[in-house]
C-alpha atoms as a PDB file:
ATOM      1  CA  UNK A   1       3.824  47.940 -41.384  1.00  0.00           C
ATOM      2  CA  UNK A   2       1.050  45.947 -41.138  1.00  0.00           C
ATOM      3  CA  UNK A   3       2.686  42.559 -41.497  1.00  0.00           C
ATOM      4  CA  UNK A   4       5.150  43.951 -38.604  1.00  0.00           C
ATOM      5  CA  UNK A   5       2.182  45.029 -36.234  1.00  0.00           C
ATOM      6  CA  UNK A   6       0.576  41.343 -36.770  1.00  0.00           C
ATOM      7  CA  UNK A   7       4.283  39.397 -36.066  1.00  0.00           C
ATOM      8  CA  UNK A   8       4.007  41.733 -33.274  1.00  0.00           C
ATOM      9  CA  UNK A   9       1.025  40.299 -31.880  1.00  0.00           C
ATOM     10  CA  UNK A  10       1.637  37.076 -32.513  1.00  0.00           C
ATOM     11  CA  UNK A  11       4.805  36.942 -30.446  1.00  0.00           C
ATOM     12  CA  UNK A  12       3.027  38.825 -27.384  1.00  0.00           C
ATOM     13  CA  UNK A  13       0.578  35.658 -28.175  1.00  0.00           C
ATOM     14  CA  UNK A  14       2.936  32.896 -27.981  1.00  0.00           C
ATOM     15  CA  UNK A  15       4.501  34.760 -24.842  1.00  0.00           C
ATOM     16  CA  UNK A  16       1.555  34.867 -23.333  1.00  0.00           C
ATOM     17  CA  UNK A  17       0.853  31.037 -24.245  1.00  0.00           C
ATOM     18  CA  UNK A  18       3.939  29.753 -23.290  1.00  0.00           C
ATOM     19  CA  UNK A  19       4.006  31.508 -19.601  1.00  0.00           C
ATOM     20  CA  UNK A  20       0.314  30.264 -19.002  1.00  0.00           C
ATOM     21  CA  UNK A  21       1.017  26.570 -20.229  1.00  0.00           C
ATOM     22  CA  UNK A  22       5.007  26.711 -18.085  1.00  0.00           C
ATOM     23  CA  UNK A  23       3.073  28.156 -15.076  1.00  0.00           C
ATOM     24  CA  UNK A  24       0.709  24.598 -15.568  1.00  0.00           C
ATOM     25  CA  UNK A  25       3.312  22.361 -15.763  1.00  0.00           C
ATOM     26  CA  UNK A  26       1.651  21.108 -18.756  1.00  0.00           C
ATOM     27  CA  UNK A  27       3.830  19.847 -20.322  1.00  0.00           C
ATOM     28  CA  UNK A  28       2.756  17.337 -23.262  1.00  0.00           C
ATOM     29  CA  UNK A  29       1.081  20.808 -24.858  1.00  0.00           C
ATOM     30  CA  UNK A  30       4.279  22.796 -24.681  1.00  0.00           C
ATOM     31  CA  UNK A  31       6.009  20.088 -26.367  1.00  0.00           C
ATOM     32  CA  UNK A  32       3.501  19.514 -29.190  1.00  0.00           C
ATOM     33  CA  UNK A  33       3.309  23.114 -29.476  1.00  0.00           C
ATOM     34  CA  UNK A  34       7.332  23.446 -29.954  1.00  0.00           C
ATOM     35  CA  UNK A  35       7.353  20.533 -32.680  1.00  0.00           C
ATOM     36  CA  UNK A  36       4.563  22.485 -34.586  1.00  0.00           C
ATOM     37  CA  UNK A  37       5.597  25.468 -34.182  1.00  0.00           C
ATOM     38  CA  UNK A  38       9.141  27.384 -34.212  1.00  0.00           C
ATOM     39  CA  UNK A  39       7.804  30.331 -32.513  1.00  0.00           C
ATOM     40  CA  UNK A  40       7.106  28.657 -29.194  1.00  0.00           C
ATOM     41  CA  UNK A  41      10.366  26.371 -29.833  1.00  0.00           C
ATOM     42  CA  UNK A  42      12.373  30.076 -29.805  1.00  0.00           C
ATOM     43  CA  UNK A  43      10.370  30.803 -26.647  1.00  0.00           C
ATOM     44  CA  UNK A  44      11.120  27.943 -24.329  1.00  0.00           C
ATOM     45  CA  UNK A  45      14.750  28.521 -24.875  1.00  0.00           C
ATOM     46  CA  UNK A  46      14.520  31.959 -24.209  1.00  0.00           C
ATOM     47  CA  UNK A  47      12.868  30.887 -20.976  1.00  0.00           C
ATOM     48  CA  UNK A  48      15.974  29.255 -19.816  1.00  0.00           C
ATOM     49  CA  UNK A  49      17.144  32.115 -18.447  1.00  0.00           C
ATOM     50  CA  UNK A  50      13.876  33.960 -17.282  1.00  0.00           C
ATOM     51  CA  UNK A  51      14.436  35.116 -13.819  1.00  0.00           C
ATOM     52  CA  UNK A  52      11.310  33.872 -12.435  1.00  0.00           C
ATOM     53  CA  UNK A  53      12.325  30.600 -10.753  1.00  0.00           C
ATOM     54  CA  UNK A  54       8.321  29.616 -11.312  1.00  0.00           C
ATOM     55  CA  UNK A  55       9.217  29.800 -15.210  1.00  0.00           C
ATOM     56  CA  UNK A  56      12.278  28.964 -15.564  1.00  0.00           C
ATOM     57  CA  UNK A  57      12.146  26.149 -13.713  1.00  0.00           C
ATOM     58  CA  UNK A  58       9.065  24.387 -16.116  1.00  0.00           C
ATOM     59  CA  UNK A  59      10.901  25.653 -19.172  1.00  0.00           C
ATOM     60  CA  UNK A  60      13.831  23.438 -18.101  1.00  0.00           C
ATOM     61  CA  UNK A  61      12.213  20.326 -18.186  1.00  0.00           C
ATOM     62  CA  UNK A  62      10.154  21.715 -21.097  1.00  0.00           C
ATOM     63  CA  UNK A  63      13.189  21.501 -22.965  1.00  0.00           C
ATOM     64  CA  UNK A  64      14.789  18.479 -21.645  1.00  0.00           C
ATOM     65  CA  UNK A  65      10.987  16.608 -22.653  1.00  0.00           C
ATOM     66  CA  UNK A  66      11.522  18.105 -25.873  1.00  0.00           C
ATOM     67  CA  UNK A  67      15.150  16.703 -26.437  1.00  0.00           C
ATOM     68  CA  UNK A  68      13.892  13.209 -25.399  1.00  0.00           C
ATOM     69  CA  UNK A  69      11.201  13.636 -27.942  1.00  0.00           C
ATOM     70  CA  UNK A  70      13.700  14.223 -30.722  1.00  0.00           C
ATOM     71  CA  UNK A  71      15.943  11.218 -29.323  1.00  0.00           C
ATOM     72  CA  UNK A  72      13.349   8.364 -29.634  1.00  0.00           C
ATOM     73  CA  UNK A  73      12.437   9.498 -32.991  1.00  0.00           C
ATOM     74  CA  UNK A  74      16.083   9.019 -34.344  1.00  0.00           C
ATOM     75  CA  UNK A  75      17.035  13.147 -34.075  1.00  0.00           C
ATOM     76  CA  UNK A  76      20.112  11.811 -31.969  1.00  0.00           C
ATOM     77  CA  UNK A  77      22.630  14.151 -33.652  1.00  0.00           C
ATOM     78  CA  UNK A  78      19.915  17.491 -32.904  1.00  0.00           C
ATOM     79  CA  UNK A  79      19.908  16.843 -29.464  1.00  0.00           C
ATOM     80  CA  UNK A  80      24.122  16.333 -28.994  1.00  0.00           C
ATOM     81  CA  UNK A  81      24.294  19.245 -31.097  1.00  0.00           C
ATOM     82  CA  UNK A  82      21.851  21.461 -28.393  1.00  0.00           C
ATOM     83  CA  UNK A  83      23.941  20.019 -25.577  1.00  0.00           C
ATOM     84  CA  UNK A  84      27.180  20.723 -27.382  1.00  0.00           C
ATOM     85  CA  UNK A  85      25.599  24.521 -27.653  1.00  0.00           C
ATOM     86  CA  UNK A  86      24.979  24.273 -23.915  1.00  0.00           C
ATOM     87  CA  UNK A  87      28.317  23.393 -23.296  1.00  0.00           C
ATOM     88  CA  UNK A  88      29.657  26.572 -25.480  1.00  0.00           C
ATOM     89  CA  UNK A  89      27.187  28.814 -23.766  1.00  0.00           C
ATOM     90  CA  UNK A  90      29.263  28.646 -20.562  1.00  0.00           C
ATOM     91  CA  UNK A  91      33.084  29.100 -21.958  1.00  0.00           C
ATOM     92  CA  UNK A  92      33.996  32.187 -22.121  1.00  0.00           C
ATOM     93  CA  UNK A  93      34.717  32.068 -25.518  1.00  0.00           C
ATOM     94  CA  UNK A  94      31.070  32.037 -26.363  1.00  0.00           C
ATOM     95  CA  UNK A  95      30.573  36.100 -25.296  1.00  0.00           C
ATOM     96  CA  UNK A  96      28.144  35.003 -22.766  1.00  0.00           C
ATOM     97  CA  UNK A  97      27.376  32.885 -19.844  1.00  0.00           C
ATOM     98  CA  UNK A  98      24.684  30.147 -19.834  1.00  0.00           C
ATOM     99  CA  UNK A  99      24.061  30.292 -16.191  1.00  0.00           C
ATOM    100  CA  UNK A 100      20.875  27.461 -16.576  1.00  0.00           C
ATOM    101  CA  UNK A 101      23.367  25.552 -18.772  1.00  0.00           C
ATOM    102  CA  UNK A 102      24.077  22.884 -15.935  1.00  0.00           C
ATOM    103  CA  UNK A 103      20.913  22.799 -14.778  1.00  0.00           C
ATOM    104  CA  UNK A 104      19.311  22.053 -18.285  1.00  0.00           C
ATOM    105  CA  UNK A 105      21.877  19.297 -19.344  1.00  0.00           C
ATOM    106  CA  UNK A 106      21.416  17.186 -15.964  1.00  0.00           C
ATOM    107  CA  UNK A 107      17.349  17.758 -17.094  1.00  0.00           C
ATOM    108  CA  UNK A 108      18.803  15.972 -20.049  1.00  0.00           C
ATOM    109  CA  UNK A 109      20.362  13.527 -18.958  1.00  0.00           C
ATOM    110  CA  UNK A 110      17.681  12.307 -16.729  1.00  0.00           C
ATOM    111  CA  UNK A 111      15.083  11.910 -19.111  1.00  0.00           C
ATOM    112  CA  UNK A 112      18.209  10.164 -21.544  1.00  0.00           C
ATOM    113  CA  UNK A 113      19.550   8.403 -19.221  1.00  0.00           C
ATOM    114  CA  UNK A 114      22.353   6.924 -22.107  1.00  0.00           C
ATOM    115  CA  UNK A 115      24.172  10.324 -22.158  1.00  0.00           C
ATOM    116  CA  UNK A 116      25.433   9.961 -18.628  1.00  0.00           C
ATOM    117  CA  UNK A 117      28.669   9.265 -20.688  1.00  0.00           C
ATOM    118  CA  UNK A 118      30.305  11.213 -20.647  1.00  0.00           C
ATOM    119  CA  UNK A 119      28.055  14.266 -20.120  1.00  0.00           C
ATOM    120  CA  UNK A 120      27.571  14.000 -16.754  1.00  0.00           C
ATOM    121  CA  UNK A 121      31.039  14.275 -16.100  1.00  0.00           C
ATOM    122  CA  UNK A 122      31.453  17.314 -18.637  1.00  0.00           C
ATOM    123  CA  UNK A 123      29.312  18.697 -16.896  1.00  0.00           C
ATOM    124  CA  UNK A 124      31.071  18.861 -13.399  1.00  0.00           C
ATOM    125  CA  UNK A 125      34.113  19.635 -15.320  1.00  0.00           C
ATOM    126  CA  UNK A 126      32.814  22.543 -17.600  1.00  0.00           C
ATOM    127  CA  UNK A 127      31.101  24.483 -14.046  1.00  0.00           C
ATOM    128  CA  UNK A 128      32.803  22.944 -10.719  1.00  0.00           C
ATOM    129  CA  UNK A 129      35.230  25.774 -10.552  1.00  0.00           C
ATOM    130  CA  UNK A 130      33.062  28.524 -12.323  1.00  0.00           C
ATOM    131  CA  UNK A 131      31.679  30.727  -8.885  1.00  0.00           C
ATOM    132  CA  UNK A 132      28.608  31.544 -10.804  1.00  0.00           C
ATOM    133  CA  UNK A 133      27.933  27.913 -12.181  1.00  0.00           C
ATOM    134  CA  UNK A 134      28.501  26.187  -8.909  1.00  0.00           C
ATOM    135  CA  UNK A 135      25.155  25.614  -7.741  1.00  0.00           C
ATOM    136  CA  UNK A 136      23.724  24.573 -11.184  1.00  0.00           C
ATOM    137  CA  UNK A 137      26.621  21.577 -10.984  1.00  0.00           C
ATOM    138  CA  UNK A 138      25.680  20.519  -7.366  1.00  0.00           C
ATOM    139  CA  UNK A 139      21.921  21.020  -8.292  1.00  0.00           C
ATOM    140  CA  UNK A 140      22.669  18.726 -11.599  1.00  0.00           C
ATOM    141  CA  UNK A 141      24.780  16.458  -9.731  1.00  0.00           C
ATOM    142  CA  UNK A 142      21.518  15.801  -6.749  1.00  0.00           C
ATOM    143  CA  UNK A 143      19.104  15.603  -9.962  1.00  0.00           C
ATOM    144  CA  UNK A 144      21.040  12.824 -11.453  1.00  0.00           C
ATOM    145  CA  UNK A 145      21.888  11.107  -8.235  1.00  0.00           C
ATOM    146  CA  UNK A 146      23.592   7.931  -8.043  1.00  0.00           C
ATOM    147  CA  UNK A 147      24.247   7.946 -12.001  1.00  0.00           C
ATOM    148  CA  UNK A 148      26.930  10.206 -10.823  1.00  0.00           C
ATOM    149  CA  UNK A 149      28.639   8.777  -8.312  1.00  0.00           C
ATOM    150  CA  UNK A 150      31.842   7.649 -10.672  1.00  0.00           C
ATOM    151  CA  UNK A 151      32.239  11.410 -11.286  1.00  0.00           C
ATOM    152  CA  UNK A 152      31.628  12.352  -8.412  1.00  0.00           C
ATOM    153  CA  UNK A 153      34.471  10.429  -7.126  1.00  0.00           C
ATOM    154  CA  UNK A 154      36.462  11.403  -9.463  1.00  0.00           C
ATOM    155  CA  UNK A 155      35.983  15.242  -8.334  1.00  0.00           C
ATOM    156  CA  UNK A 156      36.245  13.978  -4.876  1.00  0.00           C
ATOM    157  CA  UNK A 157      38.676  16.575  -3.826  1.00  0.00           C
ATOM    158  CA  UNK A 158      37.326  20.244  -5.721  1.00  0.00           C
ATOM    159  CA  UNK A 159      33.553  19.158  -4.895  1.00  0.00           C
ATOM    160  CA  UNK A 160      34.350  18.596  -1.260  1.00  0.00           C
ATOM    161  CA  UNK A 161      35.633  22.021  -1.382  1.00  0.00           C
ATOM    162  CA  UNK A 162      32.650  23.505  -1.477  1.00  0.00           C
ATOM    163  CA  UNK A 163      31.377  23.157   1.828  1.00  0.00           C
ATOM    164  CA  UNK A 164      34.165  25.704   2.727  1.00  0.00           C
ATOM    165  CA  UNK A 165      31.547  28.250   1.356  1.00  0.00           C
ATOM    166  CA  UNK A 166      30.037  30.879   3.371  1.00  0.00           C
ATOM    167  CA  UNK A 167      27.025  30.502   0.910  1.00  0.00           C
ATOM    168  CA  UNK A 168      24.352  29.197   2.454  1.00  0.00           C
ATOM    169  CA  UNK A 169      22.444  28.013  -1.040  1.00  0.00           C
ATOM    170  CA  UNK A 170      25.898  26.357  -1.812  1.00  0.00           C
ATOM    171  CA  UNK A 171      26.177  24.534   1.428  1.00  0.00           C
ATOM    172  CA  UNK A 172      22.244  23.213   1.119  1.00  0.00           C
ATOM    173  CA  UNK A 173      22.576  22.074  -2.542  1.00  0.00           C
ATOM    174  CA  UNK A 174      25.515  20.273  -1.414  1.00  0.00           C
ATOM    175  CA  UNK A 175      24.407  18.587   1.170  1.00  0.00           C
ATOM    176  CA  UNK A 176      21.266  17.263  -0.857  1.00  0.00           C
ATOM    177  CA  UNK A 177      23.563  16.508  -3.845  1.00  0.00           C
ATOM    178  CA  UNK A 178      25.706  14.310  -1.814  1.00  0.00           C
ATOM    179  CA  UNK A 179      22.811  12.672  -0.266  1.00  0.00           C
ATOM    180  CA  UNK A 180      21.308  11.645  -3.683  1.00  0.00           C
ATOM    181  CA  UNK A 181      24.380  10.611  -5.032  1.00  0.00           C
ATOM    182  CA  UNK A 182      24.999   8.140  -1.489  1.00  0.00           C
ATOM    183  CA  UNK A 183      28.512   9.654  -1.532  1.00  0.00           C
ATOM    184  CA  UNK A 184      30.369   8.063   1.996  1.00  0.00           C
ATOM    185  CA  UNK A 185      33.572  10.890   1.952  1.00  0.00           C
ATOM    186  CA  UNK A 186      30.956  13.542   2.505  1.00  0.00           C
ATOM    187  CA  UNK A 187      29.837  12.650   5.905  1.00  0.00           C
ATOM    188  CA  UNK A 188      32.502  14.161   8.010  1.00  0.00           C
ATOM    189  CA  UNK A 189      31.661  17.193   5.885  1.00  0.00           C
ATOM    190  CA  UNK A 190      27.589  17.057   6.266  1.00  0.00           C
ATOM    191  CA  UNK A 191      27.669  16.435  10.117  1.00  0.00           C
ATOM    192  CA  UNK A 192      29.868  19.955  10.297  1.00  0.00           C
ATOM    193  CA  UNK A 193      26.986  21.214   9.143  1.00  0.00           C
ATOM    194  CA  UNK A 194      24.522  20.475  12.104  1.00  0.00           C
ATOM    195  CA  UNK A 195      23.201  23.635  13.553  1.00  0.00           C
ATOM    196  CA  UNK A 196      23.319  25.669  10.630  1.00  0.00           C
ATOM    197  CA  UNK A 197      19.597  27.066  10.503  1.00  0.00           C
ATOM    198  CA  UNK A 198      19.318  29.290   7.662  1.00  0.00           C
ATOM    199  CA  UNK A 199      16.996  28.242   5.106  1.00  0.00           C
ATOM    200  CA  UNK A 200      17.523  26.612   1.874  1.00  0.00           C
ATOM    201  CA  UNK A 201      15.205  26.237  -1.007  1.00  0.00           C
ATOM    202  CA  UNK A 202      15.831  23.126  -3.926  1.00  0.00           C
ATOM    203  CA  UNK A 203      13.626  22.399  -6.855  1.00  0.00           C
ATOM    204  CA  UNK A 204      12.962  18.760  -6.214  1.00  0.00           C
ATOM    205  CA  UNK A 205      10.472  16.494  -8.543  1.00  0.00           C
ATOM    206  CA  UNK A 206       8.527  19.898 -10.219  1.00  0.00           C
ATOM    207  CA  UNK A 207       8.349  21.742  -7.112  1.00  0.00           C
ATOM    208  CA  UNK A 208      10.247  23.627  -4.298  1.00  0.00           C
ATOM    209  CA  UNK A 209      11.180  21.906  -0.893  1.00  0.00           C
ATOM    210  CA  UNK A 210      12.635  24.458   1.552  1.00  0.00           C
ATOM    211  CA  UNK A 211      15.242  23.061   4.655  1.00  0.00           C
ATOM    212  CA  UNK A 212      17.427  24.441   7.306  1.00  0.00           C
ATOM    213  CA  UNK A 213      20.689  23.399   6.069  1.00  0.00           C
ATOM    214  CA  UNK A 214      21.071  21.383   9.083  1.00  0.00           C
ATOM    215  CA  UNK A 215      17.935  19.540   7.910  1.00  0.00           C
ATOM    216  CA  UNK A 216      19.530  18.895   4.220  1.00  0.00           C
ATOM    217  CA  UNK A 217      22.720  17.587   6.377  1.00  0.00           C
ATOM    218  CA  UNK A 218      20.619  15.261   8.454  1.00  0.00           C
ATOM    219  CA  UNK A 219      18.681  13.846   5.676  1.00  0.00           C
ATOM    220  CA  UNK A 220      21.650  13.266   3.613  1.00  0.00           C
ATOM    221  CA  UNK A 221      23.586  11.236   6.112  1.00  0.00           C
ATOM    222  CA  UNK A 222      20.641   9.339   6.917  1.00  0.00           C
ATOM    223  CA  UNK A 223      20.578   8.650   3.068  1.00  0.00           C
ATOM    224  CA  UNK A 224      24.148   7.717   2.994  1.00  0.00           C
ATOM    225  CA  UNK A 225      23.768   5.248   5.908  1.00  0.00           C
ATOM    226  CA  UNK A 226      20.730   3.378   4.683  1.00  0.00           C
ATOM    227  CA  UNK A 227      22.579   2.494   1.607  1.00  0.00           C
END
């Protein structure tokens, strides 16, 4: 009992920790924390799909810094097996759904820039066509910018199709993705989307930017057109 009570404590502890240290953003101490200890390691991955956006978020690129971490110190193999478990978390063979799964392996891929092939494009693949994976791809696809543009491309046709949506988030993180990415096709499709004023909110460099859709539009055809 009392050996229970303590691992009790300890893990309200670490909880504790690890939402004071995410809220932060301080990241170098969550990672040295997660090497050292297993405990916090098992609680940033839980935090991948904590509902609070201001946690979640943090954990993300907690676990992408972690996974970089492990890749320049020769644990290659680790980290394609954790993306390979990303990957399973979102077929439906896996029981579950790993709705931060996109999300987390574009975090990846930007701080390992090598496993743009052929993850990125897995990655539009695996969620594209998934309703409740959608925005993680288009958010992925913005996050990884230009480094996508050969998938992109190569989706031309079923990510177009998303600005058919009547979702407003959809229609925002599309517009931005596009306009990272410098993707021409998508104009016609952007400037349809001048006077749309609802609101959109993107998590952009560590921190939320919040647009009319019509602004995300704008800003991504300007983007387009400079390049």
């Amino acid at each position: 009992m009392k050996f229970l009570y303590n691992t009790l404590n300890m893990d309200k502890s670490v909880r504790k920790h690890i939402r004071e240290l995410l809220e932060n953003r301080d990241y170098d101490r969550l990672v040295d924390l997660c090497e050292a200890d297993r405990n916090y390691w098992k609680e940033v991955r839980f935090r991948l799909y904590e509902i609070d956006e201001k946690l979640r978020w943090p954990a993300i690129e907690t676990f992408a810094k972690i996974m970089k971490k492990w890749w320049e110190s020769g644990r290659e193999k680790k980290v394609r097996e954790y993306i390979r478990n990303l990957f399973w978390s979102i077929n439906d063979e896996s029981g579950g759904i790993g709705w931060n799964a996109p999300q987390t392996i574009a975090e990846i891929i930007a701080n390992i820039p090598v496993l743009i092939d052929p993850y990125g494009s897995m990655m539009i693949a695996h969620t594209i066509e998934e309703p409740p994976l959608v925005k993680g791809c288009l958010w992925g696809i913005g996050r990884l910018g230009e480094k996508m543009a050969e998938s992109v491309d190569f989706f031309k046709e079923k990510l177009l199709s998303v600005f058919q949506s009547d979702d407003v988030e959809i229609l925002g993180l599309a517009a931005w993705a596009m306009g990272e990415v410098g993707y021409k096709p998508a104009v016609p499709f952007l400037e349809k989307l001048r006077g749309n004023k609802e609101n959109v909110s993107i998590y952009i460099k560590s921190d939320f930017q919040r647009k009319s859709v019509e602004q995300w539009a704008e800003y991504a055809i300007s983007t387009i057109k400079e390049n």
